[in-house]
C-alpha atoms as a PDB file:
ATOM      1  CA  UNK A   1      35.608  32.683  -6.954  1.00  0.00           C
ATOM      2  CA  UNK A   2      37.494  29.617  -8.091  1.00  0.00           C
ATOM      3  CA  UNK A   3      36.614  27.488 -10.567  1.00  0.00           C
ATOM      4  CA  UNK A   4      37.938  24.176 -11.712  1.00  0.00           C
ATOM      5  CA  UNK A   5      36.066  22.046 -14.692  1.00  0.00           C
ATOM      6  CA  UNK A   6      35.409  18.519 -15.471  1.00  0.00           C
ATOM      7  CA  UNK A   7      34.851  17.717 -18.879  1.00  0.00           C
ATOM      8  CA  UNK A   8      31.673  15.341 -17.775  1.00  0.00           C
ATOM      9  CA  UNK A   9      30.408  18.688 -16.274  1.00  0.00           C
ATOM     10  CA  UNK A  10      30.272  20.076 -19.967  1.00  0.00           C
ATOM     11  CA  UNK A  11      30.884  23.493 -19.041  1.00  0.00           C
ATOM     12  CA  UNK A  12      33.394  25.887 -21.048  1.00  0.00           C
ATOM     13  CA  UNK A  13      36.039  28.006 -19.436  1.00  0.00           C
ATOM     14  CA  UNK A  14      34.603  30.866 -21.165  1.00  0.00           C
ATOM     15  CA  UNK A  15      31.397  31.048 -19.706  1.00  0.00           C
ATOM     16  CA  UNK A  16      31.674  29.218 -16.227  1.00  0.00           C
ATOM     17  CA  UNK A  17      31.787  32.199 -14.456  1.00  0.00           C
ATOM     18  CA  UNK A  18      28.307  33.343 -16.224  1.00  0.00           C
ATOM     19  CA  UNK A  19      26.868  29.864 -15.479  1.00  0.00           C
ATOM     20  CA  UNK A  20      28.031  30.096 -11.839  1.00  0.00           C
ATOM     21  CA  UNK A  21      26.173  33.532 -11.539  1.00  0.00           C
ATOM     22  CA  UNK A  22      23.371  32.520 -13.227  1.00  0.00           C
ATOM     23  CA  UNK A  23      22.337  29.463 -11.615  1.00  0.00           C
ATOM     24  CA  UNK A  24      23.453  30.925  -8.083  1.00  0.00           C
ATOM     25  CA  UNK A  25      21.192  34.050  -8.701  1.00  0.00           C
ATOM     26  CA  UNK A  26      18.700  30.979  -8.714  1.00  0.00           C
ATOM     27  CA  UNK A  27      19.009  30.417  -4.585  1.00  0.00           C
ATOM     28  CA  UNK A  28      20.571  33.669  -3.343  1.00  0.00           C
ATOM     29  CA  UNK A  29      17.768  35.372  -2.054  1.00  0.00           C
ATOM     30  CA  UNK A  30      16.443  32.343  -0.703  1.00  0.00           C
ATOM     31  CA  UNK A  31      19.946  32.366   1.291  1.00  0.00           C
ATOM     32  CA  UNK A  32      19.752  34.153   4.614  1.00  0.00           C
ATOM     33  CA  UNK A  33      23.130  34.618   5.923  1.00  0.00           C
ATOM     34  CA  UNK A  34      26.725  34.126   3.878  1.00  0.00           C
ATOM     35  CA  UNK A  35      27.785  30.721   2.470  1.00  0.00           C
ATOM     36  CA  UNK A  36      30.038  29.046   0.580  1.00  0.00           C
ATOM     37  CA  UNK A  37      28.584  26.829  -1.581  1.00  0.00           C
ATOM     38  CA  UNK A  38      30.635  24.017  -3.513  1.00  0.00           C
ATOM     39  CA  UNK A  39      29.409  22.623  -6.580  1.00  0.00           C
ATOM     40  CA  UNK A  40      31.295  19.221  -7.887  1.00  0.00           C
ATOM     41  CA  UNK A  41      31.255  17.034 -10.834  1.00  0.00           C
ATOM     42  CA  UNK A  42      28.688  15.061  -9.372  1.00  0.00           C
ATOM     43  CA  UNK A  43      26.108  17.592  -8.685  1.00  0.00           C
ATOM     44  CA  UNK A  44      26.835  18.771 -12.599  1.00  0.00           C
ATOM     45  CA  UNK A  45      25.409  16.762 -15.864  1.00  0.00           C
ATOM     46  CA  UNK A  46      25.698  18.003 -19.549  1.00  0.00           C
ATOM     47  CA  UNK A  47      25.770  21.779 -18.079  1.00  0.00           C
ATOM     48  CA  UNK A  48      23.265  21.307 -15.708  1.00  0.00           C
ATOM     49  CA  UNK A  49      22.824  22.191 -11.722  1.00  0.00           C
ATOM     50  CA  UNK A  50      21.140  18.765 -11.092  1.00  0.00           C
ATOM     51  CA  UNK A  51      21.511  19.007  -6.994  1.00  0.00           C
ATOM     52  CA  UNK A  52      19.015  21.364  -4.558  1.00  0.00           C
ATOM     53  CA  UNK A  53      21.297  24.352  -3.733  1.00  0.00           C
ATOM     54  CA  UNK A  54      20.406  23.214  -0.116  1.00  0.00           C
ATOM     55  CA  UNK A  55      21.966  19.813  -0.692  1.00  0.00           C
ATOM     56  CA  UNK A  56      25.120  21.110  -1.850  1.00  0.00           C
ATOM     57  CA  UNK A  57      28.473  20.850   0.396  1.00  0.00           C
ATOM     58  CA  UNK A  58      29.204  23.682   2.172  1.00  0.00           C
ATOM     59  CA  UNK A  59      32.723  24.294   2.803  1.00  0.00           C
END
């Protein structure tokens, strides 16, 4: 997992990987096969997810 943060995303270094698992536990059993999801600034305000999981880039 790589992670790199905006400071308009208003997440902490600390606990992005705990946000990332959190808020991907959200979709993953909704998820039928394996995908990698990317998450960018712009799907991220003041901490939160504010884009569908299904509307996110998939790289």
């Amino acid at each position: 997992m790589e992670t790199v943060l905006n400071q308009d995303s208003k997440l902490h270094p600390d606990t992005i990987h705990k946000w990332l698992f959190i808020n991907g536990m959200g979709f993953a059993k909704k998820v039928d096969k394996f995908k990698t999801l990317i998450i960018t600034s712009k799907n991220v305000i003041d901490g939160k997810l504010i884009t569908d999981w299904t509307q996110l880039q998939q790289g």
